[in-house]
Structures are given as C-alpha cells and as structure tokens.
Protein backbone atom coordinates (compact mmCIF):
# COMPACT_ATOMS: atom_id res chain seq x y z
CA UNK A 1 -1.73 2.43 0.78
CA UNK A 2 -5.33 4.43 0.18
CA UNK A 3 -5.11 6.81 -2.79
CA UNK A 4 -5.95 10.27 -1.74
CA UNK A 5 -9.15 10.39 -3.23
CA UNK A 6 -11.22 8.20 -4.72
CA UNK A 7 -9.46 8.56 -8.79
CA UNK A 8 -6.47 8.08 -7.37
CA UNK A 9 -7.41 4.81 -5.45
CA UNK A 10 -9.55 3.45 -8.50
CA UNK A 11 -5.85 3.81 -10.89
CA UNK A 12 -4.04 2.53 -7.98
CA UNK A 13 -6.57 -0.57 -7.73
CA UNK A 14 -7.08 -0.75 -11.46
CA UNK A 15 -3.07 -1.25 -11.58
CA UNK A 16 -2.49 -3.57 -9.41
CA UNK A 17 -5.39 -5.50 -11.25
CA UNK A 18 -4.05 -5.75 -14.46
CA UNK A 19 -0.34 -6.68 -13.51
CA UNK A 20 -1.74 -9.51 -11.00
CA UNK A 21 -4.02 -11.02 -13.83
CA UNK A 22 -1.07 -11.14 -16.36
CA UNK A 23 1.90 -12.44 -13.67
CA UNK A 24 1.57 -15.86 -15.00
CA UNK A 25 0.39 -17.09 -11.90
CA UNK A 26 -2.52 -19.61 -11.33
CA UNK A 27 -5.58 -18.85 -10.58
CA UNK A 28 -5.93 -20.65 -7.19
CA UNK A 29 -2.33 -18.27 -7.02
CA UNK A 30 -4.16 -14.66 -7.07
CA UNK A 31 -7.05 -15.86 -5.68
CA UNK A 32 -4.95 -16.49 -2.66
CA UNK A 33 -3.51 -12.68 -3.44
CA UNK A 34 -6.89 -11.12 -3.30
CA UNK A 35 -7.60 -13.04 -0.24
CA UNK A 36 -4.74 -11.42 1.42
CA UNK A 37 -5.32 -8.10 0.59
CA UNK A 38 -8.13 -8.05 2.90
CA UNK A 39 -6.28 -8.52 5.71
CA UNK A 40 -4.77 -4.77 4.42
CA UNK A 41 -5.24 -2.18 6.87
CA UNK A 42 -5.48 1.07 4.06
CA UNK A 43 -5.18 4.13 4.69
CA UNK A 44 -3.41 7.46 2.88
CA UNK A 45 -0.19 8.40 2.93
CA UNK A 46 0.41 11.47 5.19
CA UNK A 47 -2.03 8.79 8.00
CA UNK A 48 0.20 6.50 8.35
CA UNK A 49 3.04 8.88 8.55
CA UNK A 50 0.97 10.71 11.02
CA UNK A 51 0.53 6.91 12.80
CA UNK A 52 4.57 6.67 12.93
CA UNK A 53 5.31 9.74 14.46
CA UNK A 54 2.80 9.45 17.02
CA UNK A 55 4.29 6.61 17.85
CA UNK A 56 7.36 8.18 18.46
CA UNK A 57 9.12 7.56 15.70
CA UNK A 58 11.44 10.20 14.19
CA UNK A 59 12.77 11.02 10.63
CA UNK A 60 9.68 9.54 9.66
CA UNK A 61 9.32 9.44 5.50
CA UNK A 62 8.50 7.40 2.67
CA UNK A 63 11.70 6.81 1.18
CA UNK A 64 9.72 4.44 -1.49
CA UNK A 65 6.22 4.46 -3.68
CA UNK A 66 5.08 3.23 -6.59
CA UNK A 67 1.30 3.05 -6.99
CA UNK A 68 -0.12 1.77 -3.95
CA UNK A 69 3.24 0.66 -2.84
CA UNK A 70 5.11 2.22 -0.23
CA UNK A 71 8.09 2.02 1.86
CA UNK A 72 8.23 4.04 4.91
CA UNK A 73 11.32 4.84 7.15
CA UNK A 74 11.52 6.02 11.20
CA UNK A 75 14.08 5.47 13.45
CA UNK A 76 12.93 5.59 17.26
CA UNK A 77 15.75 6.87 19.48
C-alpha cells in the first residue's frame, strides 16, 4: 500500500527496509524480495477501497494494516 503522502510512504519504505536487511536472509534472498516488489501495483488506502467497491464488492474494509501492510475484506453478493 502507498502512504498517504510522501512522509508517510518514506517511514513505511524506511520500515520495511530495515526489518528485510536484518531477517537473516541471504542476500541473493532480498534481492529476490526487492525484485518482487516491483511487480507491486501501489496505491493509497481509501484507492483501492474505492477499486473494490467499484467493482461491486460490498462491506468493503481493511480489516488489517500494519505499515504498508494491509488486508482488505468485500464480499460480492
């Protein structure tokens, strides 16, 4: 998920950053995580619940965040 403004994406980035770096993984490891990333469609919060609804999904929330991290939940009837 984007942070709403620019701060807000730079602590969210910063973050995920450090706790990558110190996971005790290799290196070829989170190389192959930043790779990934970039496949990351980002956008804000209240977009992509904007995104579910308009695709007719209802009860539409995020149930979930930490950070950057987010679990969203819709039901479509």
């Amino acid at each position: 998920m984007l942070g709403n403004t620019p701060f807000i994406e730079s602590l969210y980035k910063n973050d995920w950053k450090n706790k990558i770096e110190k996971s005790g993984l290799t290196k070829q490891e989170i190389e192959a995580a930043y790779d990934r990333t970039k496949l990351d469609k980002m956008a804000a919060l209240g977009e992509q619940i904007k995104w579910l609804k308009a695709s007719g999904f209802q009860d539409v929330d995020c149930i979930y965040k930490y950070y950057n991290f987010v679990v969203l939940f819709g039901r479509k009837l």
